[in-house]
Each structure stands twice: as C-alpha cells, then as structure tokens.
PDB file of N, CA and C in Angstrom:
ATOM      1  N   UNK A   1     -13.192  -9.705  -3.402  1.00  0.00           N
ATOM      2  CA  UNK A   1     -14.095  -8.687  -3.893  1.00  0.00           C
ATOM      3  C   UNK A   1     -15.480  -9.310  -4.063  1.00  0.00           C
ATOM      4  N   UNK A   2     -16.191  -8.834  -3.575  1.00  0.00           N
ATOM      5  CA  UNK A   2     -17.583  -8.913  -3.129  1.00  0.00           C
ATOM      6  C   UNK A   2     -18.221  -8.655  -4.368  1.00  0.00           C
ATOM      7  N   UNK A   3     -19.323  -9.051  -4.850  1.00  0.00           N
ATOM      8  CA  UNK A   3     -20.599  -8.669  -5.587  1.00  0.00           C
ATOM      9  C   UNK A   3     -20.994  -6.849  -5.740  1.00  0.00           C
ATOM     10  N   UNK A   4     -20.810  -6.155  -6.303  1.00  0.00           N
ATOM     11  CA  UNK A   4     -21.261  -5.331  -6.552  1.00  0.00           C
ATOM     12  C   UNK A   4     -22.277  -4.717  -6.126  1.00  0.00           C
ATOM     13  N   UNK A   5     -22.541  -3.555  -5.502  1.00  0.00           N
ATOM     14  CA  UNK A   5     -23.945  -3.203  -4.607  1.00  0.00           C
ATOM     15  C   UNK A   5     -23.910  -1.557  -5.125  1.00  0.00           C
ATOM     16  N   UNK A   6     -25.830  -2.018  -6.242  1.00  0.00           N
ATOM     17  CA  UNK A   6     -26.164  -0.820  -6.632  1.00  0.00           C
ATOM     18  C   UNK A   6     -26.704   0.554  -5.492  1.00  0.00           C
ATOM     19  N   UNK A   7     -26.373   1.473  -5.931  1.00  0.00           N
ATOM     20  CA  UNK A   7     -26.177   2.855  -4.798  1.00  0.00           C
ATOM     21  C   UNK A   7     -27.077   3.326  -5.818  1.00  0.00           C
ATOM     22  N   UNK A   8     -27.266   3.454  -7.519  1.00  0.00           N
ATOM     23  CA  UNK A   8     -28.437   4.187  -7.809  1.00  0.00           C
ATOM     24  C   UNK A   8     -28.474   4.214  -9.358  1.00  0.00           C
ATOM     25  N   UNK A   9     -29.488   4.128  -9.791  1.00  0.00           N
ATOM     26  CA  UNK A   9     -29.888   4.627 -11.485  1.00  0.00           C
ATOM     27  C   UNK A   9     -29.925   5.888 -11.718  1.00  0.00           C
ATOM     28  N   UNK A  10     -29.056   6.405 -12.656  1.00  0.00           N
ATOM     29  CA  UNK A  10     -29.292   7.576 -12.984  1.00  0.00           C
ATOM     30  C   UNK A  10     -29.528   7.776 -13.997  1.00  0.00           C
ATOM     31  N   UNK A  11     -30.780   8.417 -14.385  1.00  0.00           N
ATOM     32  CA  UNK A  11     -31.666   8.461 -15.383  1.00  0.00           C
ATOM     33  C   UNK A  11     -31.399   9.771 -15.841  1.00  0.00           C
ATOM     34  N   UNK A  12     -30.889  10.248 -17.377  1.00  0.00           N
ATOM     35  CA  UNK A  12     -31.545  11.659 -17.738  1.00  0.00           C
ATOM     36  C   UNK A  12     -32.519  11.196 -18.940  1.00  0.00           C
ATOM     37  N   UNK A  13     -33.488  11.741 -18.406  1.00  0.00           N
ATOM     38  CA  UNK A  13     -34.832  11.463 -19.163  1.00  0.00           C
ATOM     39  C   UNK A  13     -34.628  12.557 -20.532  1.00  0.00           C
ATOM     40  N   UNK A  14     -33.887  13.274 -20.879  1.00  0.00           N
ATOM     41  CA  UNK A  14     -33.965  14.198 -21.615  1.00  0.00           C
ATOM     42  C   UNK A  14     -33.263  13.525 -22.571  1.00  0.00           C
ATOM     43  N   UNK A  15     -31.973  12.792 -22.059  1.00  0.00           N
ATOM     44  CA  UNK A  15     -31.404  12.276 -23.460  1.00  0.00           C
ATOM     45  C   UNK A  15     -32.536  11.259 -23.849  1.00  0.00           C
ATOM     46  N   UNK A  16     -33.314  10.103 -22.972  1.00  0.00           N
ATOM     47  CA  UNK A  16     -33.589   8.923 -23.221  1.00  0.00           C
ATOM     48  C   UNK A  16     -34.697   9.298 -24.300  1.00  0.00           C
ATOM     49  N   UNK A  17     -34.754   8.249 -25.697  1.00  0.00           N
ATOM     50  CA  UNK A  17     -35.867   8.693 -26.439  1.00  0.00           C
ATOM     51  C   UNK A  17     -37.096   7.492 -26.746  1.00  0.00           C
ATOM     52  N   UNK A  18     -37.030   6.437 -25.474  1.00  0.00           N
ATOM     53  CA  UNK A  18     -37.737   5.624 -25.750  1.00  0.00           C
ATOM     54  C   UNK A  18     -37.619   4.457 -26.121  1.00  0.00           C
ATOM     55  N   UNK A  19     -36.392   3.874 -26.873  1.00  0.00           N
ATOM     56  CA  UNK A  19     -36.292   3.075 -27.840  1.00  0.00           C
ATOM     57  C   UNK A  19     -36.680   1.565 -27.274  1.00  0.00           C
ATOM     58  N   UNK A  20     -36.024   1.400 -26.278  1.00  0.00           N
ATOM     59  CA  UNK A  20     -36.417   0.163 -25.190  1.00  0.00           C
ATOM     60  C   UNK A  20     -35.096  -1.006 -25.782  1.00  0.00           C
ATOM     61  N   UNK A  21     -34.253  -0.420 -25.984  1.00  0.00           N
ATOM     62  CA  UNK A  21     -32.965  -1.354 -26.007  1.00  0.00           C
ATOM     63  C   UNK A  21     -32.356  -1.554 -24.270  1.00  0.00           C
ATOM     64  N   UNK A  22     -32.243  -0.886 -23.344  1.00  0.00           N
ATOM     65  CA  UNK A  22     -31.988  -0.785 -22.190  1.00  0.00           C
ATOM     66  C   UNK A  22     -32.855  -1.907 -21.626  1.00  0.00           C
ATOM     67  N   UNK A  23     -34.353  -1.624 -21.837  1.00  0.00           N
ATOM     68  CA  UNK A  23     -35.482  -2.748 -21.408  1.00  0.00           C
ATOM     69  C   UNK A  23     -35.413  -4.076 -21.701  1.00  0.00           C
ATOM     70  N   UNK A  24     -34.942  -4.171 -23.036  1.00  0.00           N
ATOM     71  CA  UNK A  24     -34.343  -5.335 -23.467  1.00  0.00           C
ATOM     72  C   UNK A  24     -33.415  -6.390 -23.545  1.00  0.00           C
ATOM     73  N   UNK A  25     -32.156  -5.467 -22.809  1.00  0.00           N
ATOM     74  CA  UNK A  25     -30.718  -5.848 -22.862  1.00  0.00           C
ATOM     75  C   UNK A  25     -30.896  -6.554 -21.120  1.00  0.00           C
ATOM     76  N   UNK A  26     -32.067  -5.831 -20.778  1.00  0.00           N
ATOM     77  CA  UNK A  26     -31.442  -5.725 -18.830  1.00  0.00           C
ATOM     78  C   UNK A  26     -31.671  -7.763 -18.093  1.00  0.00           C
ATOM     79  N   UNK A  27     -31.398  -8.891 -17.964  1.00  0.00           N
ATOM     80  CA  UNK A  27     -31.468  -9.628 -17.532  1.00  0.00           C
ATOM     81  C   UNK A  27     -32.270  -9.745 -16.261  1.00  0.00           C
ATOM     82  N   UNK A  28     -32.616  -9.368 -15.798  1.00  0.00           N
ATOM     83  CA  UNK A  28     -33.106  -9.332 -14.587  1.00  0.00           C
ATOM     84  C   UNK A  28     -34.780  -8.181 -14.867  1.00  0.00           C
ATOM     85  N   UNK A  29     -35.307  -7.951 -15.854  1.00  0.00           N
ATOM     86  CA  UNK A  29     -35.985  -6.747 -16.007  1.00  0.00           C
ATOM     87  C   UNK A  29     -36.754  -5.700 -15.284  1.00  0.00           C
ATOM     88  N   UNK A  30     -35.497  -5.089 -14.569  1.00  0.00           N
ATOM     89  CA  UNK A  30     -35.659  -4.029 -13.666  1.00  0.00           C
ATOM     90  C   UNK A  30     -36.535  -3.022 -14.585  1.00  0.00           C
ATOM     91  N   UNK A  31     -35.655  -2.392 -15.741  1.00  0.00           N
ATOM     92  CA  UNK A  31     -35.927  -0.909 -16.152  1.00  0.00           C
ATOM     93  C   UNK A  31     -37.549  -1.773 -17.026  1.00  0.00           C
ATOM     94  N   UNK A  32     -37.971  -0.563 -17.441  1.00  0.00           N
ATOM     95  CA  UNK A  32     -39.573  -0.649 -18.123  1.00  0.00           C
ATOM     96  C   UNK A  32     -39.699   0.790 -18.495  1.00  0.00           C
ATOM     97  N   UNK A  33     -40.915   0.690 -19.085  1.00  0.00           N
ATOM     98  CA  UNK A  33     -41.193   2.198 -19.988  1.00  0.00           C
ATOM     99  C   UNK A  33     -42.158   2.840 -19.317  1.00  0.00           C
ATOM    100  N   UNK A  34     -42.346   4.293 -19.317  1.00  0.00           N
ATOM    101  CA  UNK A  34     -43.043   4.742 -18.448  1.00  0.00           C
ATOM    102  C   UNK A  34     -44.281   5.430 -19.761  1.00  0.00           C
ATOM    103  N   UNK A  35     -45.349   6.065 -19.125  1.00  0.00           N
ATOM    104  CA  UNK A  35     -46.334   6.393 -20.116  1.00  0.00           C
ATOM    105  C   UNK A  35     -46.032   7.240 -21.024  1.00  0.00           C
ATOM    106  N   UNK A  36     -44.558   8.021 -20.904  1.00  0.00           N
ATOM    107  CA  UNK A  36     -43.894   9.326 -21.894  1.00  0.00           C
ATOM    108  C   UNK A  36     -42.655   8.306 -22.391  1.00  0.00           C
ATOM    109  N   UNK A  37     -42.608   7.459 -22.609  1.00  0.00           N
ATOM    110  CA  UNK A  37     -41.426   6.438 -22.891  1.00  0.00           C
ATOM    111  C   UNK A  37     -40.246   6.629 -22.401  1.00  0.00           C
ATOM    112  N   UNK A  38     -40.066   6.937 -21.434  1.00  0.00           N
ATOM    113  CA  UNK A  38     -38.519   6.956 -20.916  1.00  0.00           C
ATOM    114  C   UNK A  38     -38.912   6.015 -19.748  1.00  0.00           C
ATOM    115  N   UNK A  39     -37.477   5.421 -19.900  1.00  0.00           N
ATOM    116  CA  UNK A  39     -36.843   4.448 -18.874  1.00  0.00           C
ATOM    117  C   UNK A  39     -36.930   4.834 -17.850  1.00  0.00           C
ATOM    118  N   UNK A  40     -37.247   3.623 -16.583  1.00  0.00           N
ATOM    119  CA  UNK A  40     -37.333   3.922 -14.786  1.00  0.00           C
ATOM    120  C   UNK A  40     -36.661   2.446 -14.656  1.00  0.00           C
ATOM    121  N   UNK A  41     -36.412   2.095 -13.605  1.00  0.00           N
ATOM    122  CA  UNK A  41     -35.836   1.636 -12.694  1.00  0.00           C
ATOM    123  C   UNK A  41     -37.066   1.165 -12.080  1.00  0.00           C
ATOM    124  N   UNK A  42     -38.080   0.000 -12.467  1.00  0.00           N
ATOM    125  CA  UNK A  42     -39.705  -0.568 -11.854  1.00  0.00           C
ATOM    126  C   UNK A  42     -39.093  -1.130 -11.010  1.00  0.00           C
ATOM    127  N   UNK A  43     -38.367  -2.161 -10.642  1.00  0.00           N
ATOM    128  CA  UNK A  43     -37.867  -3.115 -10.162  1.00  0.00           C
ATOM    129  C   UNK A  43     -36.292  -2.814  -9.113  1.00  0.00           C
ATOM    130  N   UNK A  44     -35.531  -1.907  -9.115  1.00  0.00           N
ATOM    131  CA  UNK A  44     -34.053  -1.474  -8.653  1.00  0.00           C
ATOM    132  C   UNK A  44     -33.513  -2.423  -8.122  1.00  0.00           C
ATOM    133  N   UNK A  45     -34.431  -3.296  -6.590  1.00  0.00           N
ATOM    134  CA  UNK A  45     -33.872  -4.095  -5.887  1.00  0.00           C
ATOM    135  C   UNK A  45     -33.400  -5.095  -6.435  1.00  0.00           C
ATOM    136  N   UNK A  46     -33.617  -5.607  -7.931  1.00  0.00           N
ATOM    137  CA  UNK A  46     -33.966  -6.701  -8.756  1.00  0.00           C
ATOM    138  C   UNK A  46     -31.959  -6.222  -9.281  1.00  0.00           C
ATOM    139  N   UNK A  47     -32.141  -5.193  -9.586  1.00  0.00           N
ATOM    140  CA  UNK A  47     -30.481  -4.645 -10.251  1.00  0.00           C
ATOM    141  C   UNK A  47     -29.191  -5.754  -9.614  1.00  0.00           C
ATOM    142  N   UNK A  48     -28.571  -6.111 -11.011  1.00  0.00           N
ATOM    143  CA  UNK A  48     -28.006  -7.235 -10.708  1.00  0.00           C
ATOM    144  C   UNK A  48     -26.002  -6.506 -11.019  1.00  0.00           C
ATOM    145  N   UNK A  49     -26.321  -5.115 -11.271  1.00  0.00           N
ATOM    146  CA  UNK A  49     -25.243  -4.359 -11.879  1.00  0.00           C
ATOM    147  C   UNK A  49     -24.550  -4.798 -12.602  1.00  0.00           C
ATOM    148  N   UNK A  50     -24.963  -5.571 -14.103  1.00  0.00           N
ATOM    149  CA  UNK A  50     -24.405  -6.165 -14.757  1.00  0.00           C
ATOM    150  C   UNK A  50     -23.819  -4.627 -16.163  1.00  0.00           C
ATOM    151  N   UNK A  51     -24.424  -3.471 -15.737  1.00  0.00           N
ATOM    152  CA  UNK A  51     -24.222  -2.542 -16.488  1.00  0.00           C
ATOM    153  C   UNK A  51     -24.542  -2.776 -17.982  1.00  0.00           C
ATOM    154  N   UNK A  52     -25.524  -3.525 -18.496  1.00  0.00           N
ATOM    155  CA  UNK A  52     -26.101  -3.637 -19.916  1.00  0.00           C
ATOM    156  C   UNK A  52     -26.651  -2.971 -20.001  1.00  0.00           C
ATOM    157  N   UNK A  53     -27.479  -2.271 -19.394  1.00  0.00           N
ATOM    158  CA  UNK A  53     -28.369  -0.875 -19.961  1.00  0.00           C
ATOM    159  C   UNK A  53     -27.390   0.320 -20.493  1.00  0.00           C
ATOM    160  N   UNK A  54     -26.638   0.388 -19.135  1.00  0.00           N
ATOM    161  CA  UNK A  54     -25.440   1.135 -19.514  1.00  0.00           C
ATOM    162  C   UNK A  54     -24.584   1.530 -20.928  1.00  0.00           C
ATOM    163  N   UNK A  55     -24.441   0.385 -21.147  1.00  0.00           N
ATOM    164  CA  UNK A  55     -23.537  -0.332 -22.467  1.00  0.00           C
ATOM    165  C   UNK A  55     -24.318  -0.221 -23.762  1.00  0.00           C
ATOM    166  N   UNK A  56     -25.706  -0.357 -23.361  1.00  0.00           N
ATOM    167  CA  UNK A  56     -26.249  -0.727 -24.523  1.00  0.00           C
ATOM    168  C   UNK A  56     -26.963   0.887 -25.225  1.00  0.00           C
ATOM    169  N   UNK A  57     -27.267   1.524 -24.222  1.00  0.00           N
ATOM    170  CA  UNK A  57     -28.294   3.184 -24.327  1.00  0.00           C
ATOM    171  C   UNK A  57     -27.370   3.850 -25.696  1.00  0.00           C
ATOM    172  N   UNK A  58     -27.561   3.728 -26.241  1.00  0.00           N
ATOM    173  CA  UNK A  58     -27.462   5.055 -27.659  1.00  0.00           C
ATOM    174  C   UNK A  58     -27.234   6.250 -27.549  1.00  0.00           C
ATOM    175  N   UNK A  59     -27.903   6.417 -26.092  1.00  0.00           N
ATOM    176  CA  UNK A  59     -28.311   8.069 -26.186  1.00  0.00           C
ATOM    177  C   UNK A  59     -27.337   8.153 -24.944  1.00  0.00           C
ATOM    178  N   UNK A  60     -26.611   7.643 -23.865  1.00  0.00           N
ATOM    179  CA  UNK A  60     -26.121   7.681 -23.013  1.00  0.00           C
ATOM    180  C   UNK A  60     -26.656   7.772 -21.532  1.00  0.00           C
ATOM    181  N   UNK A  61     -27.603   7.614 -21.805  1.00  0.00           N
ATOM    182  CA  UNK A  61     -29.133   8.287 -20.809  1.00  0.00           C
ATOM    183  C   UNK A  61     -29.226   7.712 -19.214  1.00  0.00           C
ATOM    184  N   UNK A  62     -28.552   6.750 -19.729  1.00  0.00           N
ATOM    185  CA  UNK A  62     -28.468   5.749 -18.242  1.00  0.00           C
ATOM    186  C   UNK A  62     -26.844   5.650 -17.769  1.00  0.00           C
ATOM    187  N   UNK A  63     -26.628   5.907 -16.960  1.00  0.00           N
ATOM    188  CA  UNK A  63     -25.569   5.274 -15.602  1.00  0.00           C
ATOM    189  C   UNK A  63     -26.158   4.689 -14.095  1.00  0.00           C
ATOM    190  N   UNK A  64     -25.558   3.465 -13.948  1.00  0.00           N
ATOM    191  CA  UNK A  64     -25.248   2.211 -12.877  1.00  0.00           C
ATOM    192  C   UNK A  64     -24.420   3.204 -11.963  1.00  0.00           C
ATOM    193  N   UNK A  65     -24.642   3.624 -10.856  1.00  0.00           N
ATOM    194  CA  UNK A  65     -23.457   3.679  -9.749  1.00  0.00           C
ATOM    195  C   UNK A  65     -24.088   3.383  -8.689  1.00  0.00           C
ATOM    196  N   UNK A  66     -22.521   2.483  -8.525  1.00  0.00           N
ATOM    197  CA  UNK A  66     -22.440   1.378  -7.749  1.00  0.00           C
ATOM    198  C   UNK A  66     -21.666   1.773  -6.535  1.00  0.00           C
ATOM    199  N   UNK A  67     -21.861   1.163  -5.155  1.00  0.00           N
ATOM    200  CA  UNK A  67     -21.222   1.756  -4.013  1.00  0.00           C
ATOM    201  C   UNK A  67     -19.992   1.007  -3.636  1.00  0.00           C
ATOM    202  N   UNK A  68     -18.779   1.918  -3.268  1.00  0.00           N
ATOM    203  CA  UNK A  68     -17.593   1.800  -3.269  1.00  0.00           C
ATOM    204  C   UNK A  68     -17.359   0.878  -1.733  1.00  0.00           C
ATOM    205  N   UNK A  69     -16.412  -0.273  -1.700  1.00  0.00           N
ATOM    206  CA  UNK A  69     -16.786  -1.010  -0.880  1.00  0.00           C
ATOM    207  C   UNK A  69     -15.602  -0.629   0.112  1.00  0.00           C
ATOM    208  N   UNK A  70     -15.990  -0.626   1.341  1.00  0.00           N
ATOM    209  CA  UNK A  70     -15.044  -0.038   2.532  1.00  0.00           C
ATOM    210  C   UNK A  70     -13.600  -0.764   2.476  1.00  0.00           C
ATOM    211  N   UNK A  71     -12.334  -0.533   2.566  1.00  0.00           N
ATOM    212  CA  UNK A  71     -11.128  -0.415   2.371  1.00  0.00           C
ATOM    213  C   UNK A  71     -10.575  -0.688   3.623  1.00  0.00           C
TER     214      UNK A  71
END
C-alpha cells in the first residue's frame, strides 16, 4: 500500500468559523486564512494527507478525500 494520494479538500465554509486550529495542526502548511477567515487549501500540492485538519476542525468543516487506489 502506497502513500496516500489527495483527490480533494472539501471545504464548507459555512460551518468553518475561523478559529485557525486546522492552520495550525496542518504540518506541511497547506490550509491558511482567507480575508473572511475561513480556511482554503493555499498550498494542496503540499497535502501530505495526514488528515489533522480533519481531526482537529471543531466545527467539522473540513474533509481530506483521498483517491481510491486501483485493485
């Protein structure tokens, strides 16, 4: 089993309220704050799919999906 290969951030900006725990948690610091404070994905290619934003969001705001590897 291969390394993990991100397919996409999915952002609902409606739950996200800013807090910047996601920004903080992320190792690689893909996500960042945008001028209305919700989380983006500055960086994606950088995504190391360690799923800490994931894990860490309060608000649930963020999901990692990751692409399913051919069989």
């Amino acid at each position: 089993m291969g390394k993990p290969k991100l397919k996409a951030h999915i952002i609902n900006p409606e739950w996200c309220k800013g807090c910047g725990i996601c920004v903080h948690f992320c190792p690689t610091n893909v996500l960042e704050l945008n001028d209305k404070d919700k989380v983006f994905p500055a960086r994606a290619t950088d995504c190391i799919c360690c799923r800490l934003c994931e894990l860490r969001c309060p608000d649930l705001a963020i999901e990692i999906e990751i692409e399913q590897e051919a069989q």
